[in-house]
C-alpha atoms as a PDB file:
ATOM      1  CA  UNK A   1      70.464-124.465   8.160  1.00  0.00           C
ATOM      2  CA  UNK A   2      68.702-126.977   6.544  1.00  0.00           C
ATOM      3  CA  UNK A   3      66.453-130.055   7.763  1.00  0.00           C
ATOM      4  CA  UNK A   4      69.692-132.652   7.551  1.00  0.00           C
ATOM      5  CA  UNK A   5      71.930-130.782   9.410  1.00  0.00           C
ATOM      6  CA  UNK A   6      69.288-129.858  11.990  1.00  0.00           C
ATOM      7  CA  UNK A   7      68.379-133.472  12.269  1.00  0.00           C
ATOM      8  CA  UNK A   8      72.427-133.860  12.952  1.00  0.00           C
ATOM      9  CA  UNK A   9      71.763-131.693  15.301  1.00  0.00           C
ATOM     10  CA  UNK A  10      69.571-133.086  17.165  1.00  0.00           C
ATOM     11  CA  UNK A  11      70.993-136.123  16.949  1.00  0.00           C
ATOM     12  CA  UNK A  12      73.885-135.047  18.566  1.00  0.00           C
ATOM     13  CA  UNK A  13      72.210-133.053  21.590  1.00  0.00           C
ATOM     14  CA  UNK A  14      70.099-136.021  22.471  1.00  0.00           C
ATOM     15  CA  UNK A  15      73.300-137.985  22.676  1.00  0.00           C
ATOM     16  CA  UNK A  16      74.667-135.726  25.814  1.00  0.00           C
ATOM     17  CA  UNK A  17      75.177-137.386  28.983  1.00  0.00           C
ATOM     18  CA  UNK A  18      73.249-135.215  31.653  1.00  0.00           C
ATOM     19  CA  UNK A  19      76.380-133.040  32.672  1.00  0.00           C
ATOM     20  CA  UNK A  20      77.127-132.036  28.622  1.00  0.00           C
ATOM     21  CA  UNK A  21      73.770-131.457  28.410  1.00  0.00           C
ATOM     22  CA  UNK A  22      73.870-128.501  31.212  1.00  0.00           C
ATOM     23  CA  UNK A  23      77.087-127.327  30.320  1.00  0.00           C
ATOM     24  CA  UNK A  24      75.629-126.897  26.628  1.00  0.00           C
ATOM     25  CA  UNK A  25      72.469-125.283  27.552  1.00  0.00           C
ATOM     26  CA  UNK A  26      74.934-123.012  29.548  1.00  0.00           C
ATOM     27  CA  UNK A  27      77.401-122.341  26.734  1.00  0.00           C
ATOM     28  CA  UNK A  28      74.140-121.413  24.554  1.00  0.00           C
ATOM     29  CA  UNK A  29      72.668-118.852  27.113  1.00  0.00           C
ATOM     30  CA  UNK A  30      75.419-116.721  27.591  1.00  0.00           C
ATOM     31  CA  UNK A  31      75.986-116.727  24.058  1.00  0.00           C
ATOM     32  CA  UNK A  32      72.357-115.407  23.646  1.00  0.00           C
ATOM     33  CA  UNK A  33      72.995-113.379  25.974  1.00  0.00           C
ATOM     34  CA  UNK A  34      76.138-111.708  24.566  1.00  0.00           C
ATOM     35  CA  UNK A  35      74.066-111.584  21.336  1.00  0.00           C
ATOM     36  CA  UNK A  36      71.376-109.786  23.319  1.00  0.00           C
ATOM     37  CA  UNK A  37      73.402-107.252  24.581  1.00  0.00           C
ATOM     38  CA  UNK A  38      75.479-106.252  21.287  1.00  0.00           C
ATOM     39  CA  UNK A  39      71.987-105.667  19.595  1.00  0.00           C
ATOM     40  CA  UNK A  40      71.190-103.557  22.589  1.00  0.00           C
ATOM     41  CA  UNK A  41      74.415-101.855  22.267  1.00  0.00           C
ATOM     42  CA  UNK A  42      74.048-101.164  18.611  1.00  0.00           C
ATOM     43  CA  UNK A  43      70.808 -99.909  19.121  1.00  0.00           C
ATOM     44  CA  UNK A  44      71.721 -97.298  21.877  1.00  0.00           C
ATOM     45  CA  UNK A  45      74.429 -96.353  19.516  1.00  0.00           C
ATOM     46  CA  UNK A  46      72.376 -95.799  16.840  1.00  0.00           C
ATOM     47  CA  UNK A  47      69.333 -93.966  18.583  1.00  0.00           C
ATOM     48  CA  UNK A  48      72.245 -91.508  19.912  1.00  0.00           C
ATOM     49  CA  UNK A  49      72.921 -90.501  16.554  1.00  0.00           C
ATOM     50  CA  UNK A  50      71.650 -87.137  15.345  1.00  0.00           C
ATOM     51  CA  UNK A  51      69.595 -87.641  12.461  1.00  0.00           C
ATOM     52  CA  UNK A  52      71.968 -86.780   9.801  1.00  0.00           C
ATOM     53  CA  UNK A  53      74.216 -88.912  11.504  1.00  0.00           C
ATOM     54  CA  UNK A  54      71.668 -91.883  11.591  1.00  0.00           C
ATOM     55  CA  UNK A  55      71.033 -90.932   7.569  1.00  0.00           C
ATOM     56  CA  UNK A  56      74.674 -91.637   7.387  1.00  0.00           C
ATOM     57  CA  UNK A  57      74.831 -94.257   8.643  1.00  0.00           C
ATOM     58  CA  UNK A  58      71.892 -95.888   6.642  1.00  0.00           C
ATOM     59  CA  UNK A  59      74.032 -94.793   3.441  1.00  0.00           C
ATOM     60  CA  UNK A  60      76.809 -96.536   4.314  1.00  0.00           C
ATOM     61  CA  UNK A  61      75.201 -99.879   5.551  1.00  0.00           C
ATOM     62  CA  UNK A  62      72.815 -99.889   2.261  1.00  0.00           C
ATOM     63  CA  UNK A  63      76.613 -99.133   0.398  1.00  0.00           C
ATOM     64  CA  UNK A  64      78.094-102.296   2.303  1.00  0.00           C
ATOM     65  CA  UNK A  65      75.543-104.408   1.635  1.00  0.00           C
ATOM     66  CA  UNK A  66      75.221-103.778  -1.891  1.00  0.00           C
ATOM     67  CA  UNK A  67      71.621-104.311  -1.976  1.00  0.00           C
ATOM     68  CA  UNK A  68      69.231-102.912  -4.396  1.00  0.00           C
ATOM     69  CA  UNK A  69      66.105-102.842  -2.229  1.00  0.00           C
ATOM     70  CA  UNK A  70      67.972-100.779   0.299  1.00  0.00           C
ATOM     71  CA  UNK A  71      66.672-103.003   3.472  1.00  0.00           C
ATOM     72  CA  UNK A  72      70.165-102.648   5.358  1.00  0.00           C
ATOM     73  CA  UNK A  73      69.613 -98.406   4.943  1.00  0.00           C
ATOM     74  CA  UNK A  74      65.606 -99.068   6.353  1.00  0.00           C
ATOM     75  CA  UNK A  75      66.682-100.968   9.057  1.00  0.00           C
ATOM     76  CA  UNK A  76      69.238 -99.115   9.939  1.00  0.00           C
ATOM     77  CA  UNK A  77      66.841 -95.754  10.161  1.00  0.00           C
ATOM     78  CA  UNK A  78      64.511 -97.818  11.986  1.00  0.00           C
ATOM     79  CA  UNK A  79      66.516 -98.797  14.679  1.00  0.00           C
ATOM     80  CA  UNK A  80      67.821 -95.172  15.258  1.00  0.00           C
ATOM     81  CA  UNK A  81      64.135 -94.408  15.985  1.00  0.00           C
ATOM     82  CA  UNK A  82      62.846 -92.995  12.421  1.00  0.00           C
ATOM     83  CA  UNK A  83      59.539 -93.235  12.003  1.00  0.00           C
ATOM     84  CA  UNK A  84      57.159 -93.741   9.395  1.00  0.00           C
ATOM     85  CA  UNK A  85      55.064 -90.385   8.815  1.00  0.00           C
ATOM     86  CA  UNK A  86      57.522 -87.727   9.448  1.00  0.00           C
ATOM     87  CA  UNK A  87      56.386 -84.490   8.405  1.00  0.00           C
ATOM     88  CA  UNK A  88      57.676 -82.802   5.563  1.00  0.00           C
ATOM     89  CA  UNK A  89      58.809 -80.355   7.637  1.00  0.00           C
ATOM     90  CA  UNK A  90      60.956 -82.046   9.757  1.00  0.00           C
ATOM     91  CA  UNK A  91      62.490 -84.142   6.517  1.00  0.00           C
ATOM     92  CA  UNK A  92      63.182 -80.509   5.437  1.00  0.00           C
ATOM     93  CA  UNK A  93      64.892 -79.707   8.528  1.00  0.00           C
ATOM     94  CA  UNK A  94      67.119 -82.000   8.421  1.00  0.00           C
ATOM     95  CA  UNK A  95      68.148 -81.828   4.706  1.00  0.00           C
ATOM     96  CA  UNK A  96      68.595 -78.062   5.513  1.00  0.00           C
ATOM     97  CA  UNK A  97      70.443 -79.168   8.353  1.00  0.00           C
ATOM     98  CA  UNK A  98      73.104 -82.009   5.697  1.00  0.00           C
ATOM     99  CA  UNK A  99      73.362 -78.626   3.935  1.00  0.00           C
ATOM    100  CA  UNK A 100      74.498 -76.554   6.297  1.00  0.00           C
ATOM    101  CA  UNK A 101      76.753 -79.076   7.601  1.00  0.00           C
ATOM    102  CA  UNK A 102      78.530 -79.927   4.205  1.00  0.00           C
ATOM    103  CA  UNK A 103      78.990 -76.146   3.094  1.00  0.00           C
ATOM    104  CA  UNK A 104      80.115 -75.279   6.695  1.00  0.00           C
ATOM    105  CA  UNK A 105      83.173 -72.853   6.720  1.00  0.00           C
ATOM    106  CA  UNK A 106      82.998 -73.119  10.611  1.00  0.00           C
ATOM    107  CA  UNK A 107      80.404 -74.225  13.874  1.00  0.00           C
ATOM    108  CA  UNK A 108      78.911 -70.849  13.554  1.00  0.00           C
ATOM    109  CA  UNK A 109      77.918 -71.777   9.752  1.00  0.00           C
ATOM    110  CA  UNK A 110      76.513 -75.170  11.060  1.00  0.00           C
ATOM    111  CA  UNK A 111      73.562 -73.630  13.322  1.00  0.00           C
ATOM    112  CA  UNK A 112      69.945 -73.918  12.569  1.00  0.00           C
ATOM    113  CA  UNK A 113      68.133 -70.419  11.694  1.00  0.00           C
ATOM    114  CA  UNK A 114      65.820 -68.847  13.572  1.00  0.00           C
ATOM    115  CA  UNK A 115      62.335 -70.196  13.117  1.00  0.00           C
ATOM    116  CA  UNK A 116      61.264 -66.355  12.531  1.00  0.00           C
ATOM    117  CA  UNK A 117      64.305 -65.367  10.191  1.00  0.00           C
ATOM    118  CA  UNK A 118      63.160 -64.133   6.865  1.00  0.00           C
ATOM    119  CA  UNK A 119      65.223 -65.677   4.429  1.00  0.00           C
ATOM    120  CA  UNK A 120      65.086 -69.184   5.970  1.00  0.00           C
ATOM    121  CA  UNK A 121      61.334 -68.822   6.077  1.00  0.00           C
ATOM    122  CA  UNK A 122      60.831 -68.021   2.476  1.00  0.00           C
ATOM    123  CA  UNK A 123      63.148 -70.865   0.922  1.00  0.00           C
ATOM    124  CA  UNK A 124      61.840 -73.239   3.348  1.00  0.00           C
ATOM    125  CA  UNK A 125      57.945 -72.137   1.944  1.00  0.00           C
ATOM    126  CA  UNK A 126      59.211 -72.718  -1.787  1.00  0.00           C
ATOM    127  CA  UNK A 127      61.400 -75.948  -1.450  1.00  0.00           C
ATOM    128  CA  UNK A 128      58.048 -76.914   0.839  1.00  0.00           C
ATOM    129  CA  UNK A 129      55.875 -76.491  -1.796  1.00  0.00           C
ATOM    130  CA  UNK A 130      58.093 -77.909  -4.439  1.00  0.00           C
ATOM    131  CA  UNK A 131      58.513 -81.258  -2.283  1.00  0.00           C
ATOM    132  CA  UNK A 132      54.517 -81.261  -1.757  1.00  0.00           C
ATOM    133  CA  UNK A 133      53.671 -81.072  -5.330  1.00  0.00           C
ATOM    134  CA  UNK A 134      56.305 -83.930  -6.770  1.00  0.00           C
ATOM    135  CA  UNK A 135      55.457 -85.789  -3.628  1.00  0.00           C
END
């Protein structure tokens, strides 16, 4: 909004009798406080999300907004509760996690490997490595 149509504004406010005036500053805090509570809806939402699910949903808030800087997708990772200085490890996890899920021929396809299984451990030390030195 800019300064002339604030100055409207307040213009306008000051004009209330005492009774507008109340009824106004009512009408404005329950709007607030709907506002208040859809962000804190959204939020819960999001932080419920598993974190391919919260990936996701970045992807397709960066794809609505059409931006080229990508702050919709940030915002929407740091809302679910991403943080900044996730291991490597745990970005792997969950990549190896989006693969399992999108090659799944069934749930049973879709579960994490053992920490200790062989094959898992091996391709997880290469594509580890690999990340670490283009990183």
């Amino acid at each position: 909004m800019d300064v002339g149509k604030v100055t409207e504004l307040a213009k306008a406010v000051s004009a209330l009798d005492e009774h507008e005036a109340t009824l106004l500053a009512e009408v404005v805090e329950e709007m607030r406080a709907t506002r208040a509570k859809s962000e804190a809806d959204r939020l819960a939402k999001l932080k419920a999300l598993s974190d391919v699910e919260a990936v996701e949903a970045a992807i397709a808030a960066w794809e609505v907004e059409l931006v080229d800087d990508m702050k919709a997708a940030l915002k929407v990772l740091l809302d679910a509760g991403f943080v900044r200085g996730a291991t490597l490890e745990a970005a792997y996890r969950v990549g190896y996690q989006r693969g399992a899920y999108d090659n799944a021929a069934g749930p049973d396809d879709m579960k994490m490997p053992a920490e200790d299984d062989r094959d898992y451990v091996t391709l997880r030390l290469y594509d580890l490595d690999d990340l670490r030195r283009t990183a």
